[in-house]
N, C-alpha and C. Protein backbone atom coordinates (compact mmCIF):
# COMPACT_ATOMS: atom_id res chain seq x y z
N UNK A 1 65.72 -82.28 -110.77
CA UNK A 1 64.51 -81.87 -110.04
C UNK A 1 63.26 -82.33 -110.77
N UNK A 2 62.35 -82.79 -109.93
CA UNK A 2 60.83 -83.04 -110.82
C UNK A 2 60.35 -81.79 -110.86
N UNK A 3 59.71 -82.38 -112.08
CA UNK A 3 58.37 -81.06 -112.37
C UNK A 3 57.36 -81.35 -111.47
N UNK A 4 56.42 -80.15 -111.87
CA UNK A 4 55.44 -80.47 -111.36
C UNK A 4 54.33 -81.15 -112.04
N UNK A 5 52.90 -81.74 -111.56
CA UNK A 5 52.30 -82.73 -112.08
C UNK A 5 50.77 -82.26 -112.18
N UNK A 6 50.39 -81.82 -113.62
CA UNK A 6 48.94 -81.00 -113.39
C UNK A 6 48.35 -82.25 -114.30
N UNK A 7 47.27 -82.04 -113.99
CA UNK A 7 46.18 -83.12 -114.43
C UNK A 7 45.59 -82.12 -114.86
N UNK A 8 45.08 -82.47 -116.81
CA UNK A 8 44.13 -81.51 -117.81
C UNK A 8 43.13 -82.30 -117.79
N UNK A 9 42.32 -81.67 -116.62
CA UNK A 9 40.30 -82.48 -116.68
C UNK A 9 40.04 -81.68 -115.47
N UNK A 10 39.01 -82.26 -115.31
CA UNK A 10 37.58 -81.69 -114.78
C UNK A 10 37.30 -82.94 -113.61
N UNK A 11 37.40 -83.94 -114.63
CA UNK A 11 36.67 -85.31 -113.88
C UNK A 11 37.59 -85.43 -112.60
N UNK A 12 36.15 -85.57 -111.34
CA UNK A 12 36.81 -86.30 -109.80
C UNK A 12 37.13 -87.36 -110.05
N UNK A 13 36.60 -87.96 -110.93
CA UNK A 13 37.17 -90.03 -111.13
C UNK A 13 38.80 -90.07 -111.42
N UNK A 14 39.02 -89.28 -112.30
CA UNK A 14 40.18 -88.96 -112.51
C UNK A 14 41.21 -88.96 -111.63
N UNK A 15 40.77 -88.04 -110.63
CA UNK A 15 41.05 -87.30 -109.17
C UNK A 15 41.73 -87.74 -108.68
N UNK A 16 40.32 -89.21 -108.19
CA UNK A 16 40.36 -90.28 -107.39
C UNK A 16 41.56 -90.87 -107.55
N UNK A 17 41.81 -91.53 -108.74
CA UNK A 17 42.70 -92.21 -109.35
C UNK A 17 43.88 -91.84 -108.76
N UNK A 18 44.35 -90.51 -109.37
CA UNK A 18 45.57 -90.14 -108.68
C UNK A 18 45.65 -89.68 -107.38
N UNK A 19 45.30 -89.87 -106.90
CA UNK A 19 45.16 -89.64 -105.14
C UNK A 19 45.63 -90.94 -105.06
N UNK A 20 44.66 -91.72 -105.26
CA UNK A 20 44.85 -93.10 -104.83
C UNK A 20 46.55 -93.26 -104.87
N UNK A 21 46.54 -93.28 -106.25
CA UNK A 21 48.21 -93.25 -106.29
C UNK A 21 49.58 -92.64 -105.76
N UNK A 22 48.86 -91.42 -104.97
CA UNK A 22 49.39 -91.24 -104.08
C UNK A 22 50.78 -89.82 -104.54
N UNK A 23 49.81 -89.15 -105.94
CA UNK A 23 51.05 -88.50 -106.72
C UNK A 23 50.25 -86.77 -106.39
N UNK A 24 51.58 -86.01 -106.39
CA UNK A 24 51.09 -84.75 -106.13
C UNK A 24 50.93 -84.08 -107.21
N UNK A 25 49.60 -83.27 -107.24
CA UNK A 25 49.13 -82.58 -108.42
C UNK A 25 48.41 -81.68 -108.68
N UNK A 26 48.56 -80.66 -109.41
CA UNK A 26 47.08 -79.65 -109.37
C UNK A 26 46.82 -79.96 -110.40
N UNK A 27 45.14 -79.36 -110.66
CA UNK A 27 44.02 -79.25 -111.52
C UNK A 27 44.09 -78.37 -112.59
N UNK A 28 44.04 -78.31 -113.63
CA UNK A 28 43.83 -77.16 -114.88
C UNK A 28 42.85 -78.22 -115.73
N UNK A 29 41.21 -77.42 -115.87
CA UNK A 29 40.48 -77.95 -116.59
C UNK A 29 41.00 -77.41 -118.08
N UNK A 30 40.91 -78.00 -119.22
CA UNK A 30 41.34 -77.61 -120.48
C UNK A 30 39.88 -77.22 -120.98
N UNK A 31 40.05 -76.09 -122.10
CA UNK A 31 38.52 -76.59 -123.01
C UNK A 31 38.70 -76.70 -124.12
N UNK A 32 38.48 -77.37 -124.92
CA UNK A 32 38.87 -77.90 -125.97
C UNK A 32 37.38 -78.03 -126.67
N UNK A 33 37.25 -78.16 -128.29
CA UNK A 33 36.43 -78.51 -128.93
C UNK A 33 36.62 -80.38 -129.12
N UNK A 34 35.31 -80.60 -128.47
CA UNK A 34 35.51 -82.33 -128.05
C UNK A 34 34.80 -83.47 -129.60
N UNK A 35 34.53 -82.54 -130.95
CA UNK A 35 34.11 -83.13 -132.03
C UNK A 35 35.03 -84.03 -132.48
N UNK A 36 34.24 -84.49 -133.10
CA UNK A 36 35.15 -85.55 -133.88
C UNK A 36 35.06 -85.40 -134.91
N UNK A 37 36.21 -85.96 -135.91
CA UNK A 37 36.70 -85.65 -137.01
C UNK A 37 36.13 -86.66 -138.35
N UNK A 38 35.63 -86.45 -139.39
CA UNK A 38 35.08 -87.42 -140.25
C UNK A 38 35.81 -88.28 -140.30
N UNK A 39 35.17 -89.65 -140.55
CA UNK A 39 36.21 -90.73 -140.60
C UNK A 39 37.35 -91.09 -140.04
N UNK A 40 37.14 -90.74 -138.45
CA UNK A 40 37.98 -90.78 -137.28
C UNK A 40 38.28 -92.08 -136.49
N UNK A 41 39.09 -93.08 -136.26
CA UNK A 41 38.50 -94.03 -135.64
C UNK A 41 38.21 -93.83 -134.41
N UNK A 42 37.35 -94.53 -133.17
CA UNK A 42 37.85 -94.09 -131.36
C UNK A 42 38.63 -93.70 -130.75
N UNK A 43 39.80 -94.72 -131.38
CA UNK A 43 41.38 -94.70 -130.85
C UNK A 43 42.02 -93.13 -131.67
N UNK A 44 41.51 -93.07 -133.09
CA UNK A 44 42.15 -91.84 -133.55
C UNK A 44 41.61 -90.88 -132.23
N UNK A 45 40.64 -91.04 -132.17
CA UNK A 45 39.29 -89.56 -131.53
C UNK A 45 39.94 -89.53 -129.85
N UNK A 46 40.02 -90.72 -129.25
CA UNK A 46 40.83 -90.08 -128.19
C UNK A 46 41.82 -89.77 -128.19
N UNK A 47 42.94 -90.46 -128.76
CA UNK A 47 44.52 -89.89 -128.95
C UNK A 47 44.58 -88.87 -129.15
N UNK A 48 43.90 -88.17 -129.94
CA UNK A 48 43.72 -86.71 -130.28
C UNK A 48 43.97 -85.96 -129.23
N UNK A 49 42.54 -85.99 -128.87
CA UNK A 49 41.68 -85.17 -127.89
C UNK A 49 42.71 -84.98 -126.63
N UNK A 50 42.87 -86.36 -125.76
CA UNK A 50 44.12 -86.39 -125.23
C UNK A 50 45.36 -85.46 -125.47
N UNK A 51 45.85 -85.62 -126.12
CA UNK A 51 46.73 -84.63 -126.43
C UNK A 51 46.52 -83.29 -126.67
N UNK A 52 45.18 -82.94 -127.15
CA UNK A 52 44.59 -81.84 -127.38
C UNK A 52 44.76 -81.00 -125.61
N UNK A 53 44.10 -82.28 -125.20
CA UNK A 53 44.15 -81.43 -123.84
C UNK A 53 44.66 -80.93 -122.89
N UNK A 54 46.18 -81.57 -122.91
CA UNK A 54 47.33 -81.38 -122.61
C UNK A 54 47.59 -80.27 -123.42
N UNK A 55 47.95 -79.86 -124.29
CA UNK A 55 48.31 -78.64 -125.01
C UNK A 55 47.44 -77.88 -124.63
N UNK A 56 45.99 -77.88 -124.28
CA UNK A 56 45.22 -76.95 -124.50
C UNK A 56 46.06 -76.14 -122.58
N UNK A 57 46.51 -77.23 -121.80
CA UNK A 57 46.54 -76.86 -120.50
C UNK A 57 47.98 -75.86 -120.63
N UNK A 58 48.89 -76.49 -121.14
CA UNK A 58 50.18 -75.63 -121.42
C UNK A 58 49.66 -74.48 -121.64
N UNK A 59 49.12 -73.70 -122.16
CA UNK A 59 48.81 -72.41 -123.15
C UNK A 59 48.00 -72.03 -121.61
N UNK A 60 47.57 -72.50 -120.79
CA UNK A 60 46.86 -71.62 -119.46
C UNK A 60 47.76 -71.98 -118.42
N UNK A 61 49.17 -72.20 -118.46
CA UNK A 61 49.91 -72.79 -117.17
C UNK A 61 50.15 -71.38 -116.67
N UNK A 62 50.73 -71.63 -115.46
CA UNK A 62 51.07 -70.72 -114.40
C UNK A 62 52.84 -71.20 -114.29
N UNK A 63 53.26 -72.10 -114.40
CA UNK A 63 54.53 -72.91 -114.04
C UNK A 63 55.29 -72.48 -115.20
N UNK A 64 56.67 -72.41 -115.33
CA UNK A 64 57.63 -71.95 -115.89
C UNK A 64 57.46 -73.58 -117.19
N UNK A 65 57.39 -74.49 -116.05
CA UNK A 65 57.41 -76.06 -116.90
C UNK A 65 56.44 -76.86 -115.94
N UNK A 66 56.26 -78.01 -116.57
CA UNK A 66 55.48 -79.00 -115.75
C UNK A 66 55.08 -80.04 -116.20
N UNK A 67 55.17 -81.58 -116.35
CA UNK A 67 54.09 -82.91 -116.69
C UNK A 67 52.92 -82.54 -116.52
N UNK A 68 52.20 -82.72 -118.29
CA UNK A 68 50.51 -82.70 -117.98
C UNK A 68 49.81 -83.92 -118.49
N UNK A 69 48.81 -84.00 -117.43
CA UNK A 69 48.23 -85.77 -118.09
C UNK A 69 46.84 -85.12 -118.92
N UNK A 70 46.70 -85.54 -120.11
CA UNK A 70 45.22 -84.88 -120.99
C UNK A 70 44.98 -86.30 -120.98
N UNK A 71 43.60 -86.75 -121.07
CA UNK A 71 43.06 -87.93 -120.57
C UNK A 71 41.69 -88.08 -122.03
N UNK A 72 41.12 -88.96 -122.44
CA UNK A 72 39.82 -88.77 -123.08
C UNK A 72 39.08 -90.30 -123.34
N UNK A 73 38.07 -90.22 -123.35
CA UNK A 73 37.41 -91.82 -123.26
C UNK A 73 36.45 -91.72 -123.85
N UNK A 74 36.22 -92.80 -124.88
CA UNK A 74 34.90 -92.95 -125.57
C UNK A 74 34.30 -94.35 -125.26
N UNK A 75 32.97 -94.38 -125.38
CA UNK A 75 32.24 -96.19 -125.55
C UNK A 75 31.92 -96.52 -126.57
N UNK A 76 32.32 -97.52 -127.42
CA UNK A 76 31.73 -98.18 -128.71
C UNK A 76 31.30 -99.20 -128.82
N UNK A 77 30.03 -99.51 -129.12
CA UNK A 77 29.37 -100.88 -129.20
C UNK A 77 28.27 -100.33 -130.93
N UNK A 78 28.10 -101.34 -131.27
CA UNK A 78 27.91 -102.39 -132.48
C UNK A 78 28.81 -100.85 -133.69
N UNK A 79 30.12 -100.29 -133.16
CA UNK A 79 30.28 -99.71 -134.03
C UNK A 79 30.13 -98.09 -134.05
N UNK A 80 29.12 -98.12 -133.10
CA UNK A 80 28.92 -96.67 -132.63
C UNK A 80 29.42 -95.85 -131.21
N UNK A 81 29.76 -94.44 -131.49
CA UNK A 81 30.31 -94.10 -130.29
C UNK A 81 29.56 -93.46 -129.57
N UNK A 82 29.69 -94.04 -128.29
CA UNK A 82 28.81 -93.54 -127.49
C UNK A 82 29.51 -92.25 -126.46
N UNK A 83 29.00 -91.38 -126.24
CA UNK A 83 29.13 -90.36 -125.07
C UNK A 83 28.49 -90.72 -123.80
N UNK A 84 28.85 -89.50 -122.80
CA UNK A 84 27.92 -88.84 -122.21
C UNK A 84 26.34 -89.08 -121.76
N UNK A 85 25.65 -89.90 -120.94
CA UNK A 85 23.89 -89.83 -121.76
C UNK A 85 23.57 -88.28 -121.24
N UNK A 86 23.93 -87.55 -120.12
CA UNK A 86 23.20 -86.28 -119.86
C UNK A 86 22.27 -86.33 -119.17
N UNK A 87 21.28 -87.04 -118.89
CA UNK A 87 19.77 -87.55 -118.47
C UNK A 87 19.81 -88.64 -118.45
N UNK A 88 18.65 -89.43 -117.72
CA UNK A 88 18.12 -90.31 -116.93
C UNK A 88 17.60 -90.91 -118.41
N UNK A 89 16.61 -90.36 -119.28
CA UNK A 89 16.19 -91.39 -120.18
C UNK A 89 17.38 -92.03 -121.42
N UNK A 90 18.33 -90.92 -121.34
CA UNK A 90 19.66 -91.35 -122.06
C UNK A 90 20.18 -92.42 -121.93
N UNK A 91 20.42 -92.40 -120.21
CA UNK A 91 21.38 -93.56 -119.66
C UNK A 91 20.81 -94.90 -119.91
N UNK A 92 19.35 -94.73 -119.59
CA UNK A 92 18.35 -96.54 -119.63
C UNK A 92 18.61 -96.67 -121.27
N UNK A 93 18.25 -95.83 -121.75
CA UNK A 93 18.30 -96.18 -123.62
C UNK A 93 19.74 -96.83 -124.02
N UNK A 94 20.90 -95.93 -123.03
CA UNK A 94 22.16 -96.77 -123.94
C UNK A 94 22.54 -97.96 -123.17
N UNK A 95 22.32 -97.86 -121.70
CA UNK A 95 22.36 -99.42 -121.52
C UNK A 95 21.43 -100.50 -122.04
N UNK A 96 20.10 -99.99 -122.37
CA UNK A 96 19.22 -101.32 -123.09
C UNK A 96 19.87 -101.19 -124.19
N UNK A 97 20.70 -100.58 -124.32
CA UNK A 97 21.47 -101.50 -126.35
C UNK A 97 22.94 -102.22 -125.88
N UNK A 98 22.63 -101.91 -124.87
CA UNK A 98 23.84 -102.77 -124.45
C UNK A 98 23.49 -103.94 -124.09
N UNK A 99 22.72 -104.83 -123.80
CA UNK A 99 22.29 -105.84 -123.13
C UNK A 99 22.43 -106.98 -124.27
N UNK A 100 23.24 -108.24 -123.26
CA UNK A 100 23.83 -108.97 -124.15
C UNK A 100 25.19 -108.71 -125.15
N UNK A 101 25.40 -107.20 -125.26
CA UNK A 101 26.69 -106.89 -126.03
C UNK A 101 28.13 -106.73 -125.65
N UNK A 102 29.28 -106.66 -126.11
CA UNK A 102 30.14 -105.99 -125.94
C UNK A 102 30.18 -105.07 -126.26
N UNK A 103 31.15 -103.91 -125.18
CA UNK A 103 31.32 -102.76 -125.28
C UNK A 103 32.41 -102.52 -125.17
N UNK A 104 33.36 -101.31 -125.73
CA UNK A 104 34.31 -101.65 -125.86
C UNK A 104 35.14 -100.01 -125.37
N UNK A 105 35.57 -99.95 -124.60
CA UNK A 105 35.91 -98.39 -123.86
C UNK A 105 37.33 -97.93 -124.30
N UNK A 106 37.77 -96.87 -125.24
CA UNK A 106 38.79 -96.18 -125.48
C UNK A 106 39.04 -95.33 -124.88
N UNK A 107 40.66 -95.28 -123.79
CA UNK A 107 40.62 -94.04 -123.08
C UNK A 107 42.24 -93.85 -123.64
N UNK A 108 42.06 -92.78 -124.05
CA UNK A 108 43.63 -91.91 -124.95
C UNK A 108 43.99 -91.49 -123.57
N UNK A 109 45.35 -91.41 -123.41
CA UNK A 109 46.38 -90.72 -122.37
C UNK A 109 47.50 -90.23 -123.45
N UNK A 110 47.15 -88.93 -122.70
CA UNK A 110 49.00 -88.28 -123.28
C UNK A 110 49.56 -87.79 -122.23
N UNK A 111 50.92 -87.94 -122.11
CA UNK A 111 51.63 -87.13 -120.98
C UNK A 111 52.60 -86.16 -121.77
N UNK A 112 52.38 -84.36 -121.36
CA UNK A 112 53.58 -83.97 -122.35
C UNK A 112 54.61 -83.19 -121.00
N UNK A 113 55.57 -83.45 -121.65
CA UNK A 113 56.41 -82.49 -120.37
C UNK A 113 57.15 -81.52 -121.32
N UNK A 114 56.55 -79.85 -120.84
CA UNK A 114 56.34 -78.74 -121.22
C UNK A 114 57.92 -78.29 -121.14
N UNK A 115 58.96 -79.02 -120.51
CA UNK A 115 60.50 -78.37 -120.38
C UNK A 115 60.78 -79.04 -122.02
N UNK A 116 60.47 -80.44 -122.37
CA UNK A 116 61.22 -80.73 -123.84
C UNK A 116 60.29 -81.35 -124.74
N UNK A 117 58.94 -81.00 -124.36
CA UNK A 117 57.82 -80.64 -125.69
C UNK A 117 57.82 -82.28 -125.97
N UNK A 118 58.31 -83.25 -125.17
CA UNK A 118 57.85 -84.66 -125.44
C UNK A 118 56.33 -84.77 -125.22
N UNK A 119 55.40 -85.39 -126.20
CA UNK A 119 54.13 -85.74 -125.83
C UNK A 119 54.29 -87.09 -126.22
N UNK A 120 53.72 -88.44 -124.96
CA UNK A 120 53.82 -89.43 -125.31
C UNK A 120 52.12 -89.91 -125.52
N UNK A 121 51.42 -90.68 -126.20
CA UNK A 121 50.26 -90.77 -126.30
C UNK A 121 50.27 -92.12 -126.49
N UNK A 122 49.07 -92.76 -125.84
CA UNK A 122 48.56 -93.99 -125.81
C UNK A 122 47.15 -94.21 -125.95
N UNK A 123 46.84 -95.18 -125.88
CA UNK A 123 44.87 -95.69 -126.36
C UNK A 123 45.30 -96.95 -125.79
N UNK A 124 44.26 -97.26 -124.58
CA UNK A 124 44.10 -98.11 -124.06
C UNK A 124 42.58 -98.76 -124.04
N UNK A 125 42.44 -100.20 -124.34
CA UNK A 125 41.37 -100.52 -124.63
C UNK A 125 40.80 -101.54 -123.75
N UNK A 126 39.25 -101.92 -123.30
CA UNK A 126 38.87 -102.53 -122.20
C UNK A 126 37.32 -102.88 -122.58
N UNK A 127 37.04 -104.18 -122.81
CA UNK A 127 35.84 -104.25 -122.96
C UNK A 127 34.79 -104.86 -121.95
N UNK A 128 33.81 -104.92 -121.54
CA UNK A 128 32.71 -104.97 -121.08
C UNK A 128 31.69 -105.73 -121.56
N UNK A 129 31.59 -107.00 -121.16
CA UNK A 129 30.40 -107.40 -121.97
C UNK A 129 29.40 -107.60 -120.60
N UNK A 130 28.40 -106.78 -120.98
CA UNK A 130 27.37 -107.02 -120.13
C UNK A 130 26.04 -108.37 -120.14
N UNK A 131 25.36 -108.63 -119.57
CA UNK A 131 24.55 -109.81 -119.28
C UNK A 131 23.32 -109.29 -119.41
N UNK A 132 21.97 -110.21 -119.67
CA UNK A 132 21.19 -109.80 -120.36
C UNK A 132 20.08 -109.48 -118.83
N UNK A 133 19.70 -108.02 -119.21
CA UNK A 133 19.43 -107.40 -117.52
C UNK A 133 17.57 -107.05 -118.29
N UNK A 134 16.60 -106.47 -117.77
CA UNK A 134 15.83 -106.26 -118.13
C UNK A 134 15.21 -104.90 -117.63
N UNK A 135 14.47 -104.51 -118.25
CA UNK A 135 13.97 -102.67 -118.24
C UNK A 135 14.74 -101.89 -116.86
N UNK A 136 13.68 -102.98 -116.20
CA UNK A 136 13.63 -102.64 -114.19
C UNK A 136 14.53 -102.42 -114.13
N UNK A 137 15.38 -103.45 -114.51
CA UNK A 137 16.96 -103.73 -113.51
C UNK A 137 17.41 -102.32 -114.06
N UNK A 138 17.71 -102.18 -115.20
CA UNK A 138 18.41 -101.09 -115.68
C UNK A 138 17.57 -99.55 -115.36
N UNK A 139 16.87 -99.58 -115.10
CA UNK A 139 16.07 -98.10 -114.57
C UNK A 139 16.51 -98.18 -113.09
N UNK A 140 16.03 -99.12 -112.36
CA UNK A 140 16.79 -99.39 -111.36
C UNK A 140 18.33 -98.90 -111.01
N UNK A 141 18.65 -99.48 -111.79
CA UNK A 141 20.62 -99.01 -111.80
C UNK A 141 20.61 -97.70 -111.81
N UNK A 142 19.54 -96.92 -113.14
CA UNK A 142 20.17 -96.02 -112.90
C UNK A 142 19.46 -94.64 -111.96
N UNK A 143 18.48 -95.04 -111.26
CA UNK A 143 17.94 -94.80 -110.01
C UNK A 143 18.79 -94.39 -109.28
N UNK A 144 19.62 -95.58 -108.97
CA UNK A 144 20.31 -95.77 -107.62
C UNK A 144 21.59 -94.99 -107.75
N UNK A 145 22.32 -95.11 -108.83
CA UNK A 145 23.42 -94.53 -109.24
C UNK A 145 24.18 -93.00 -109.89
N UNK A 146 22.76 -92.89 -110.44
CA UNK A 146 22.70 -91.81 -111.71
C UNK A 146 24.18 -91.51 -112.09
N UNK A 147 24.27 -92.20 -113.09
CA UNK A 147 25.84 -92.39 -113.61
C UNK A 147 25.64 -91.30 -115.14
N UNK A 148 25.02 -90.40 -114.90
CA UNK A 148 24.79 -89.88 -116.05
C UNK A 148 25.92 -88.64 -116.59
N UNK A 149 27.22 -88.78 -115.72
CA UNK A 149 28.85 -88.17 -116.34
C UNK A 149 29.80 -89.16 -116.94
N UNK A 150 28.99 -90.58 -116.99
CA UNK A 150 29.35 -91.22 -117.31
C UNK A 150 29.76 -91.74 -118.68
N UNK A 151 30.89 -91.84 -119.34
CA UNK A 151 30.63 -92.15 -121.29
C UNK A 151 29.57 -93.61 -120.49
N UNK A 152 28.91 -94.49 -121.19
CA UNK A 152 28.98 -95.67 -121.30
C UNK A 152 27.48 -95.94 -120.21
N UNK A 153 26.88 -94.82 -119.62
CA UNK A 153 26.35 -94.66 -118.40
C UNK A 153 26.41 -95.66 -117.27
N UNK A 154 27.30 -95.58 -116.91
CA UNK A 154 27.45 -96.39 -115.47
C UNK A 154 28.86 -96.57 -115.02
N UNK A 155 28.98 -96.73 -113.40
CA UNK A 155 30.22 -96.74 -112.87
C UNK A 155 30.90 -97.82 -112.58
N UNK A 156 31.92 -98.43 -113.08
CA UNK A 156 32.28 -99.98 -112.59
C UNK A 156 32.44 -99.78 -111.56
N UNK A 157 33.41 -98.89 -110.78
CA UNK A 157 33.73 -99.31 -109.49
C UNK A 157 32.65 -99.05 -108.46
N UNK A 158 31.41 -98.96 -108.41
CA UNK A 158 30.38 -98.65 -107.82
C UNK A 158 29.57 -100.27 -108.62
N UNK A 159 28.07 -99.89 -108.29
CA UNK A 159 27.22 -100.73 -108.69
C UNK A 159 26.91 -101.21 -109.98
N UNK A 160 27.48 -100.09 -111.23
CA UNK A 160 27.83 -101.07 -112.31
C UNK A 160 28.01 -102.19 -112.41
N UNK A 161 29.21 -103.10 -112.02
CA UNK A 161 29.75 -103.90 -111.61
C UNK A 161 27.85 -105.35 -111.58
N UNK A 162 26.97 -104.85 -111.06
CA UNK A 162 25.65 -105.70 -111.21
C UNK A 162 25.70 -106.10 -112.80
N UNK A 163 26.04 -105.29 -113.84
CA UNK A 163 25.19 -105.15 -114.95
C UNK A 163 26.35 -106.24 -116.00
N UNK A 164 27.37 -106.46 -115.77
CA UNK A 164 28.24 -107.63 -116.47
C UNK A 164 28.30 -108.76 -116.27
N UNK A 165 28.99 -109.20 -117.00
CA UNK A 165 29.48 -110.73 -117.12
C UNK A 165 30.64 -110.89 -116.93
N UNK A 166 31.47 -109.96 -117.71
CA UNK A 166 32.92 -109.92 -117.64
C UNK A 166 33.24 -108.96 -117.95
N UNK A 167 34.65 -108.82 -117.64
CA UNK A 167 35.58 -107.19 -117.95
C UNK A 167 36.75 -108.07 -118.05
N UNK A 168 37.37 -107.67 -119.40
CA UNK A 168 38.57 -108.04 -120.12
C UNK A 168 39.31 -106.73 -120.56
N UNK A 169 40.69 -106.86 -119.87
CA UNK A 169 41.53 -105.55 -120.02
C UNK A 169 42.60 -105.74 -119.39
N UNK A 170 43.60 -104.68 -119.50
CA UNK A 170 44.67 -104.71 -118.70
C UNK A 170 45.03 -103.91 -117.40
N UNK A 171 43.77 -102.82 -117.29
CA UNK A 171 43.68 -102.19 -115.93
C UNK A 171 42.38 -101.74 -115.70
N UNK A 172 42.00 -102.46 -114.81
CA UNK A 172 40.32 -101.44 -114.63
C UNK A 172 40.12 -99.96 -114.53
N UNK A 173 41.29 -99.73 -114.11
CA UNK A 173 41.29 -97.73 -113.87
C UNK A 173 41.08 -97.68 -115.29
N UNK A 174 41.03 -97.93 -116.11
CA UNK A 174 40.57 -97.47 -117.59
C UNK A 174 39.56 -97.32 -118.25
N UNK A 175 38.57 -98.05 -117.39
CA UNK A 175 37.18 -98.09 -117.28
C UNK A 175 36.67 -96.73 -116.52
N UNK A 176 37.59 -96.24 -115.64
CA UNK A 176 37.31 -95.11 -115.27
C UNK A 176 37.89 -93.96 -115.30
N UNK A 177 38.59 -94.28 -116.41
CA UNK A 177 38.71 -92.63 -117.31
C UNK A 177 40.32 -92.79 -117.46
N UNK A 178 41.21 -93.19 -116.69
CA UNK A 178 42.49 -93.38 -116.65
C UNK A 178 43.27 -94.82 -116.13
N UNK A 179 43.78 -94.84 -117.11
CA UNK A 179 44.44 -96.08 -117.40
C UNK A 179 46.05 -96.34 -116.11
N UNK A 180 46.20 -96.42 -115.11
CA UNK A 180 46.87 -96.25 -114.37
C UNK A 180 48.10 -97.01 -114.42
N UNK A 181 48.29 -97.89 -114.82
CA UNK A 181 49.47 -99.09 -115.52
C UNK A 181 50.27 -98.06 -116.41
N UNK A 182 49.76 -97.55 -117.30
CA UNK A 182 50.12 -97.21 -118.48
C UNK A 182 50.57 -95.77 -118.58
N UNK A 183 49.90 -95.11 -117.18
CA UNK A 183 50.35 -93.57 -116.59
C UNK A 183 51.03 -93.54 -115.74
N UNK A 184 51.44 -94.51 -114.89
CA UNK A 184 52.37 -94.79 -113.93
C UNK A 184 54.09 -95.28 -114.89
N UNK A 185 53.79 -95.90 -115.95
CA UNK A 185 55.13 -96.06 -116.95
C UNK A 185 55.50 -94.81 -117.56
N UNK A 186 54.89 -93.91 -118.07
CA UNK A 186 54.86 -92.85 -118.73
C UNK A 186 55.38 -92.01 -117.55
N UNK A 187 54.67 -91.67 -116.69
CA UNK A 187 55.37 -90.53 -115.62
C UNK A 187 56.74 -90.97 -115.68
N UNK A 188 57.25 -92.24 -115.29
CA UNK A 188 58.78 -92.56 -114.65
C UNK A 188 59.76 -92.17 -115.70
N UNK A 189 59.48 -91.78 -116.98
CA UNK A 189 60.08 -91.41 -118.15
C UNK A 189 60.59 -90.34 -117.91
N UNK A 190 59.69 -89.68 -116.78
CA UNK A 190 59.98 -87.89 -116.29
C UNK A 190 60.39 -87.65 -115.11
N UNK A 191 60.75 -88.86 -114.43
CA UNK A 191 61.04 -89.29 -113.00
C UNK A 191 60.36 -88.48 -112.31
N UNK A 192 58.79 -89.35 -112.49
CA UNK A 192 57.83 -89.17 -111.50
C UNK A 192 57.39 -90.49 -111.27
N UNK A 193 57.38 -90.95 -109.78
CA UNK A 193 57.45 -92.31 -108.97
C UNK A 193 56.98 -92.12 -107.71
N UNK A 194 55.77 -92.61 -107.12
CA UNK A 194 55.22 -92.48 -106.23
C UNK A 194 56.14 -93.21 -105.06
N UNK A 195 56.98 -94.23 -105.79
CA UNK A 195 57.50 -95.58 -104.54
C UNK A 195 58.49 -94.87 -104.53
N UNK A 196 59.18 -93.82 -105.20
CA UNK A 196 60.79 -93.30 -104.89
C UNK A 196 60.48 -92.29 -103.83
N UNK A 197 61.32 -92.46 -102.53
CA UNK A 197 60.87 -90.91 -101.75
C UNK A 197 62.20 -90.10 -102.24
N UNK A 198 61.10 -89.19 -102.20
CA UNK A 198 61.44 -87.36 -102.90
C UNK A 198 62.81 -86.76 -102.13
């Protein structure tokens, strides 16, 4: 018999994702302390967290057992990690340091399944190099968009997409919070398969 399939977040992008995919699931937001650890790398800081959040969801389940996906994403460019901007003057400030750069997006996935305490964890990586845009454009963008839940401020699969040159990776869903290649291998471990009918 499958378990069941809760997703540990908050984020609709997330949501989206698995809808799209077509997998059945409920919601348990986790809360977790989202700091980072001295001398952490990205990849350490989401793998973590990821997993953090999955555990944090077990400890509030309702289900006897169940697959949980804990998800976490950071942006790093010249070295630094970027969050969240929160606001409108946030978002223009971290895209003007982006201009001309690569950026480089870490999103940790863990899947644990709560019947045999397997947690599998991954860091998937995707960079972004954007093109050299100017004040307007980027106030502009984020006018139109207000991508400000955004790590990285802005949405690829929306109008982001203006502000690059290229995107080098192995799944664009990773750019938006979940890496879908790489969560679609991981579920089938637990024989969860959207193409198998139930």
């Amino acid at each position: 018999m499958t378990l069941p399939l809760i997703l540990g977040s908050g984020s609709k992008y997330r949501r989206e994702i698995l809808d799209k995919l077509h997998l059945k699931y409920e919601v348990v937001k986790p809360d977790i302390d989202e700091s980072a650890i001295d001398f952490e790398s990205p990849q350490q800081l989401v793998g973590r967290l990821a997993e953090a959040k999955a555990r944090a969801v077990e400890e509030l389940m309702t289900h006897e057992n169940a697959v949980i996906i804990g998800s976490d994403q950071v942006a790093v460019c010249d070295g630094q990690i970027l969050g969240k901007p929160g606001n409108t003057e946030n978002a223009v400030k971290q895209l003007l340091g982006f201009v001309g750069k690569t950026v480089t997006f870490y999103t940790g996935l863990a899947v644990l399944n709560t019947a045999t305490e397997q947690c599998e964890v991954r860091v998937e990586p995707f960079n972004v190099e954007f093109r050299h845009l100017t004040e307007k454009e980027i106030e502009r963008y984020v006018e139109l968009e207000k991508p400000l839940d955004c790590a990285g401020s802005f949405k690829s699969e929306g109008l982001g997409i203006s502000l690059f040159n290229s995107l080098k990776g192995n799944d664009p869903n990773t750019l938006i919070g979940l890496p879908a290649i790489a969560l679609l291998d991981m579920l089938r471990t637990h024989k969860i398969n959207p193409l198998n009918k139930e």
